[in-house]
C-alpha atoms as a PDB file:
ATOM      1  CA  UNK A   1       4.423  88.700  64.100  1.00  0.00           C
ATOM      2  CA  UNK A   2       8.043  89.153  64.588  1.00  0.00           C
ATOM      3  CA  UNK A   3       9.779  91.836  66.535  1.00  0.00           C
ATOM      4  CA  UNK A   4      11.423  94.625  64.409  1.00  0.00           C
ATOM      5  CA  UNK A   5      15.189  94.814  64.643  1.00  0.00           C
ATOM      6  CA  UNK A   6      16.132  98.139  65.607  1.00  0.00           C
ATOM      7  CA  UNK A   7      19.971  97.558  66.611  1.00  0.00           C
ATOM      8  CA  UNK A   8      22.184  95.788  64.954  1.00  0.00           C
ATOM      9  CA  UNK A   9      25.451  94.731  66.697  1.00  0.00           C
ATOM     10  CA  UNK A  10      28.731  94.437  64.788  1.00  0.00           C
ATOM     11  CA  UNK A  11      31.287  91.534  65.948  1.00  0.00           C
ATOM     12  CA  UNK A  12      34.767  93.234  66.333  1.00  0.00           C
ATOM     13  CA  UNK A  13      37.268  90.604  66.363  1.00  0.00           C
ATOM     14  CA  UNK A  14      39.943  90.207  69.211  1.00  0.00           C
ATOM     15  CA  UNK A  15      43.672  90.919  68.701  1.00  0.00           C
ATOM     16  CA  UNK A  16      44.404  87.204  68.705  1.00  0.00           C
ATOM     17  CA  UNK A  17      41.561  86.738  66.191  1.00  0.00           C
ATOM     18  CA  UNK A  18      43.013  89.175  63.954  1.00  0.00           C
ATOM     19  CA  UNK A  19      46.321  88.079  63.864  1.00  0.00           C
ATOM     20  CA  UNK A  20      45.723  84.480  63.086  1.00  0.00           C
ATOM     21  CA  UNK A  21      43.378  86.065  60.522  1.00  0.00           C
ATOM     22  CA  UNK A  22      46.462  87.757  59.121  1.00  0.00           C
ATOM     23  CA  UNK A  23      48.669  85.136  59.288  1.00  0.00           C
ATOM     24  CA  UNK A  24      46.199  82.724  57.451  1.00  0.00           C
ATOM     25  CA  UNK A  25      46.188  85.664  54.476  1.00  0.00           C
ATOM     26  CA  UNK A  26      50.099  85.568  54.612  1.00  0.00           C
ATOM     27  CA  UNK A  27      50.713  81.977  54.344  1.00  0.00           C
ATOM     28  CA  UNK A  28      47.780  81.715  51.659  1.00  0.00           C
ATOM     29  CA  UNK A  29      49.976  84.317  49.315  1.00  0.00           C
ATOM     30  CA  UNK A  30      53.035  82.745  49.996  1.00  0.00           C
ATOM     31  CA  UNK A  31      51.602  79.381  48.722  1.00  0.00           C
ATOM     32  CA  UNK A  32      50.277  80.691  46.450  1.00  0.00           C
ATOM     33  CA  UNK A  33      53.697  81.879  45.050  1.00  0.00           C
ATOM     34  CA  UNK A  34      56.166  80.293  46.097  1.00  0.00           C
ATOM     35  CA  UNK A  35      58.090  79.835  42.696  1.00  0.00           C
ATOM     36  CA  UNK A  36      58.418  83.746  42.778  1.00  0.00           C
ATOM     37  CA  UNK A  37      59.875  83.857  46.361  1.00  0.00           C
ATOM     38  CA  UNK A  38      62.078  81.623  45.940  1.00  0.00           C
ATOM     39  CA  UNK A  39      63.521  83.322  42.672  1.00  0.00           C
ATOM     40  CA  UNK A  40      63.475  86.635  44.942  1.00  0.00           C
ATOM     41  CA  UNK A  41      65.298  85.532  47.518  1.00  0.00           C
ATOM     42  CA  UNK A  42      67.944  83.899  45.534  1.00  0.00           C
ATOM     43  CA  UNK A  43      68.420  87.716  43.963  1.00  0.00           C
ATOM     44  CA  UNK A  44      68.362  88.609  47.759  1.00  0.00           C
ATOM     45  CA  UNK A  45      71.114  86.561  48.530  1.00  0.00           C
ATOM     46  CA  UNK A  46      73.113  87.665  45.297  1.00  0.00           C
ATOM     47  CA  UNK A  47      73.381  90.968  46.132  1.00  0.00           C
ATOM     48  CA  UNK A  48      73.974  90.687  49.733  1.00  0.00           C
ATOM     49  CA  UNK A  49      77.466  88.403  48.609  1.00  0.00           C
ATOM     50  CA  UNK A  50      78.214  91.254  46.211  1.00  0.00           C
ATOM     51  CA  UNK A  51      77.736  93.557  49.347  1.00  0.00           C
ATOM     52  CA  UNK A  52      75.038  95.675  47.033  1.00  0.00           C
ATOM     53  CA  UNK A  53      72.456  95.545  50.052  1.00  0.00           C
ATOM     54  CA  UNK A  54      75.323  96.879  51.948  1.00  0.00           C
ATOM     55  CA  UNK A  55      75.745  99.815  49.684  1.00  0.00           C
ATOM     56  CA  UNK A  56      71.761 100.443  49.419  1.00  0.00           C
ATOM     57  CA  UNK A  57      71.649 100.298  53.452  1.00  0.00           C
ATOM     58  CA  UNK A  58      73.925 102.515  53.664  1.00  0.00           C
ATOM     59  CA  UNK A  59      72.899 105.090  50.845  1.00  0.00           C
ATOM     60  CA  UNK A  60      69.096 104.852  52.712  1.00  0.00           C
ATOM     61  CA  UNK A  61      70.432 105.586  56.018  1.00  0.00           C
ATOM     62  CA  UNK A  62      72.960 108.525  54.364  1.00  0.00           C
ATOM     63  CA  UNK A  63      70.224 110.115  52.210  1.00  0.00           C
ATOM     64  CA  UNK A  64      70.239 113.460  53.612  1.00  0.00           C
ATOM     65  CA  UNK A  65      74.022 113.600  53.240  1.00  0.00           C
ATOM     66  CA  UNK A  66      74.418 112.514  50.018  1.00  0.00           C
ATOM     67  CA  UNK A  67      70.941 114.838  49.072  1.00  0.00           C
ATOM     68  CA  UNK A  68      73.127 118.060  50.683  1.00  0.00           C
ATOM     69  CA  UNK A  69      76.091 116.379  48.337  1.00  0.00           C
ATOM     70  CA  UNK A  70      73.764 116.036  45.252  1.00  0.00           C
ATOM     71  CA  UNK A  71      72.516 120.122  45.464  1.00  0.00           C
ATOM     72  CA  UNK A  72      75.831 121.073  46.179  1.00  0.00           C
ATOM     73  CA  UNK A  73      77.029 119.495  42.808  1.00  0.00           C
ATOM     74  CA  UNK A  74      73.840 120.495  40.812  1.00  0.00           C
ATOM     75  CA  UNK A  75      75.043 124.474  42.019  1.00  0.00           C
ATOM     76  CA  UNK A  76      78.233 124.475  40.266  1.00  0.00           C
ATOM     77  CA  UNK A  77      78.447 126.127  37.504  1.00  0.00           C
ATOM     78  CA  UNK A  78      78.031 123.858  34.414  1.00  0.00           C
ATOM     79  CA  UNK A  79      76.235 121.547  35.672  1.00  0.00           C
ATOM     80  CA  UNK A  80      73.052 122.984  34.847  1.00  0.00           C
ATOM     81  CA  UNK A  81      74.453 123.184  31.342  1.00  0.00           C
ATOM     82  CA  UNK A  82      75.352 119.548  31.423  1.00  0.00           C
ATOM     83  CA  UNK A  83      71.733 118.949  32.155  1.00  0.00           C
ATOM     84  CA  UNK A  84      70.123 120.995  29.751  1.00  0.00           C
ATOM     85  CA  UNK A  85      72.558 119.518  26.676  1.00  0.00           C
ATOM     86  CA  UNK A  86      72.119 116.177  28.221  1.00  0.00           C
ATOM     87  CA  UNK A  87      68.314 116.932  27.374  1.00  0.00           C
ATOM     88  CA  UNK A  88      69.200 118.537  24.195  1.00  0.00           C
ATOM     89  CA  UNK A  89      70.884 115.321  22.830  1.00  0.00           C
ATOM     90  CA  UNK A  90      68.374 112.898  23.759  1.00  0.00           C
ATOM     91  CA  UNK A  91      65.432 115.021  22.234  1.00  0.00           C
ATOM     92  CA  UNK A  92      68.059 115.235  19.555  1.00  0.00           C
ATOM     93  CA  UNK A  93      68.702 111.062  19.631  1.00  0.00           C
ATOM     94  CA  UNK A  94      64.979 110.348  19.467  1.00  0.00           C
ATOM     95  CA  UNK A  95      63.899 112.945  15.987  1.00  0.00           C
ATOM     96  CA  UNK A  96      66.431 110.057  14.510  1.00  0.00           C
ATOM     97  CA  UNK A  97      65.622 107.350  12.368  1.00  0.00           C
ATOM     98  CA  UNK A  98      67.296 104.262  14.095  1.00  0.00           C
ATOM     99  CA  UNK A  99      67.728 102.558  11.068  1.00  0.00           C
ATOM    100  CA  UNK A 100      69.237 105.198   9.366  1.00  0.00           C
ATOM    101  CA  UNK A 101      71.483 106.207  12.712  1.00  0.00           C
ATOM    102  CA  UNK A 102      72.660 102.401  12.512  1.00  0.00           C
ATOM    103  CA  UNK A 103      73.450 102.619   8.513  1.00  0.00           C
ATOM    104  CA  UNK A 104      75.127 106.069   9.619  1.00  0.00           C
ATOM    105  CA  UNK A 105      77.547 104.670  12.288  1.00  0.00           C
ATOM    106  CA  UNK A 106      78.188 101.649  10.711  1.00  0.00           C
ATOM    107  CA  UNK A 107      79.755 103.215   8.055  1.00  0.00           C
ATOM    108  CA  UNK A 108      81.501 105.598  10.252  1.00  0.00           C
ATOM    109  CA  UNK A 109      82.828 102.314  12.363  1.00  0.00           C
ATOM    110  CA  UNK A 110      84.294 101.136   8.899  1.00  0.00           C
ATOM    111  CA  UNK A 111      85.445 104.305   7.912  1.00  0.00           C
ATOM    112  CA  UNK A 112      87.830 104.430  10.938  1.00  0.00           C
ATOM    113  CA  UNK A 113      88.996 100.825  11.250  1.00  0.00           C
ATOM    114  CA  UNK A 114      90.038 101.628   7.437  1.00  0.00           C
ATOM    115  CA  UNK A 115      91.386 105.184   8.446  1.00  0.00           C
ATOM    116  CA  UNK A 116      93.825 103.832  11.249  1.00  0.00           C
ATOM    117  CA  UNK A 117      95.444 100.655   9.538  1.00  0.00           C
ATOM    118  CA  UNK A 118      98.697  99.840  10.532  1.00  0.00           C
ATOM    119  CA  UNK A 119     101.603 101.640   8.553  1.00  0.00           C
ATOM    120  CA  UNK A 120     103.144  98.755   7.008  1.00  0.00           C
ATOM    121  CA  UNK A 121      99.586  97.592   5.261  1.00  0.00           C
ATOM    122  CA  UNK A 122      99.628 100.575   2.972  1.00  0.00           C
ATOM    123  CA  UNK A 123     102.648 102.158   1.804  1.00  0.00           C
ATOM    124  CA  UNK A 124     103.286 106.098   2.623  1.00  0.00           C
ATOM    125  CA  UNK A 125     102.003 108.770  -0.217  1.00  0.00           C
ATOM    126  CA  UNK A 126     101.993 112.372  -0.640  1.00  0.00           C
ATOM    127  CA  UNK A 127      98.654 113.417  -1.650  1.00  0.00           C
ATOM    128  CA  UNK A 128      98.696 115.392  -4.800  1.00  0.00           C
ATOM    129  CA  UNK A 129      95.870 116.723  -6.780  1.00  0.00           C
ATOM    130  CA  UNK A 130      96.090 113.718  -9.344  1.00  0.00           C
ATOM    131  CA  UNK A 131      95.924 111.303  -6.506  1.00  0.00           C
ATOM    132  CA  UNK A 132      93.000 113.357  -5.181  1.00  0.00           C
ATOM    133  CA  UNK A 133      91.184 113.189  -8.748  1.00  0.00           C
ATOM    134  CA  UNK A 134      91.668 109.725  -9.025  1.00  0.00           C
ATOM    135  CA  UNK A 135      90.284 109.092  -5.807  1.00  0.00           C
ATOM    136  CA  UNK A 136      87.078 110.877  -7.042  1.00  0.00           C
ATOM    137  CA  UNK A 137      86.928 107.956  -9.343  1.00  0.00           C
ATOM    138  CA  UNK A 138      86.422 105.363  -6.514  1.00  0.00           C
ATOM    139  CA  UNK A 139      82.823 104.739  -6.103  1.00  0.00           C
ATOM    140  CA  UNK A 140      83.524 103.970  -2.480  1.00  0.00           C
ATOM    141  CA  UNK A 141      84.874 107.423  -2.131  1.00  0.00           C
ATOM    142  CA  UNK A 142      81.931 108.863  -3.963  1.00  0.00           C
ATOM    143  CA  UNK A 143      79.465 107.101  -2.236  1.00  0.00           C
ATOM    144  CA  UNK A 144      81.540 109.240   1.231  1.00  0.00           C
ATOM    145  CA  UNK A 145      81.356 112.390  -0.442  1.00  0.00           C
ATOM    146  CA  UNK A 146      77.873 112.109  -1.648  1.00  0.00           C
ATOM    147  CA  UNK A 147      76.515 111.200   1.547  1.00  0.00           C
ATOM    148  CA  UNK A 148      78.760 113.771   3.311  1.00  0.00           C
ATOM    149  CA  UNK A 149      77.397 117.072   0.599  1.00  0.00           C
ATOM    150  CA  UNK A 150      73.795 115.592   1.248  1.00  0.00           C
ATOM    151  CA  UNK A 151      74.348 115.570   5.195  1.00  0.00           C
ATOM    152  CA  UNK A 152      76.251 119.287   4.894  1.00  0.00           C
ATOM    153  CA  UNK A 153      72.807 121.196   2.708  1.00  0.00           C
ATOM    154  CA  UNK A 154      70.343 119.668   5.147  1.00  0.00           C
ATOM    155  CA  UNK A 155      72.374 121.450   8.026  1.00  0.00           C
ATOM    156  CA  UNK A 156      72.739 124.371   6.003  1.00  0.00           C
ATOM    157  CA  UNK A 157      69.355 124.230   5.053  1.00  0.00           C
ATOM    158  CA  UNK A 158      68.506 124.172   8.900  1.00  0.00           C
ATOM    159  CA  UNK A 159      70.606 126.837   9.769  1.00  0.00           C
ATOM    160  CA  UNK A 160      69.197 128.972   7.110  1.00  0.00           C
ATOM    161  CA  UNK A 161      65.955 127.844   8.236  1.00  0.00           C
ATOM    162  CA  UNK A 162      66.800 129.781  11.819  1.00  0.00           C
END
């Protein structure tokens, strides 16, 4: 009959082992990619010529100073307004159709490169009431207006909804 086993001994490896265990692991992931390291350190090397890693050395060892400098900025007054419409606008930017904000500024876009032609394209011209009701006649112009009265009641009917 065999003996029971009543004390198991765990192996602890040496330092030396250890590290040349480590170093194995290392040179295994670096093998294993290389393609990406390569690509890394070639962005490594970019930004050190464009002195970036300069700037992000010096920002890291400088954090507590420019921290203090942040706070002190956040305290004065408006900025905390700043921050809260900052928020406001881009809850504000994302209730917004994008399609519809693109048809929207596009047609803003045009309506000032039209708006701010050079003086010697288009003749200067009072404007009279008859020019004014003959403009109405433009479909261009209607198509402005229209889209203008609908944008005005759907504020108004916000407002009202206050």
């Amino acid at each position: 009959m065999a003996k029971a086993t009543t004390q198991i001994e765990k192996r602890v490896l040496s330092q030396a082992e250890q590290d040349a265990r480590s170093l194995s692991e290392l040179i295994s992931a670096v093998a294993q990619h290389k393609d990406a390291l390569i690509v890394f350190l070639d962005i490594i090397g970019e930004l050190h010529a464009s002195g970036a890693l300069e700037i992000v050395q010096g920002a890291l060892k400088n954090r507590q100073a420019i921290g203090a400098i942040g706070l002190d900025q956040l305290n004065k007054s408006g900025a905390q307004n700043l921050i809260k419409n900052s928020m406001s606008t881009l809850q504000f930017l994302g209730k917004l159709d994008p399609v519809k904000m693109e048809t929207m500024l596009t047609s803003v876009a045009a309506g000032v490169e039209h708006a701010v032609q050079p003086a010697d394209e288009e003749p200067k011209q009072s404007v009279g009431l008859l020019k004014l009701m003959q403009q109405l006649r433009d479909p261009e112009v209607s198509a402005s207006l229209m889209m203008l009265m609908r944008f005005l009641r759907g504020m108004g009917e916000a407002k009202q909804q206050e």
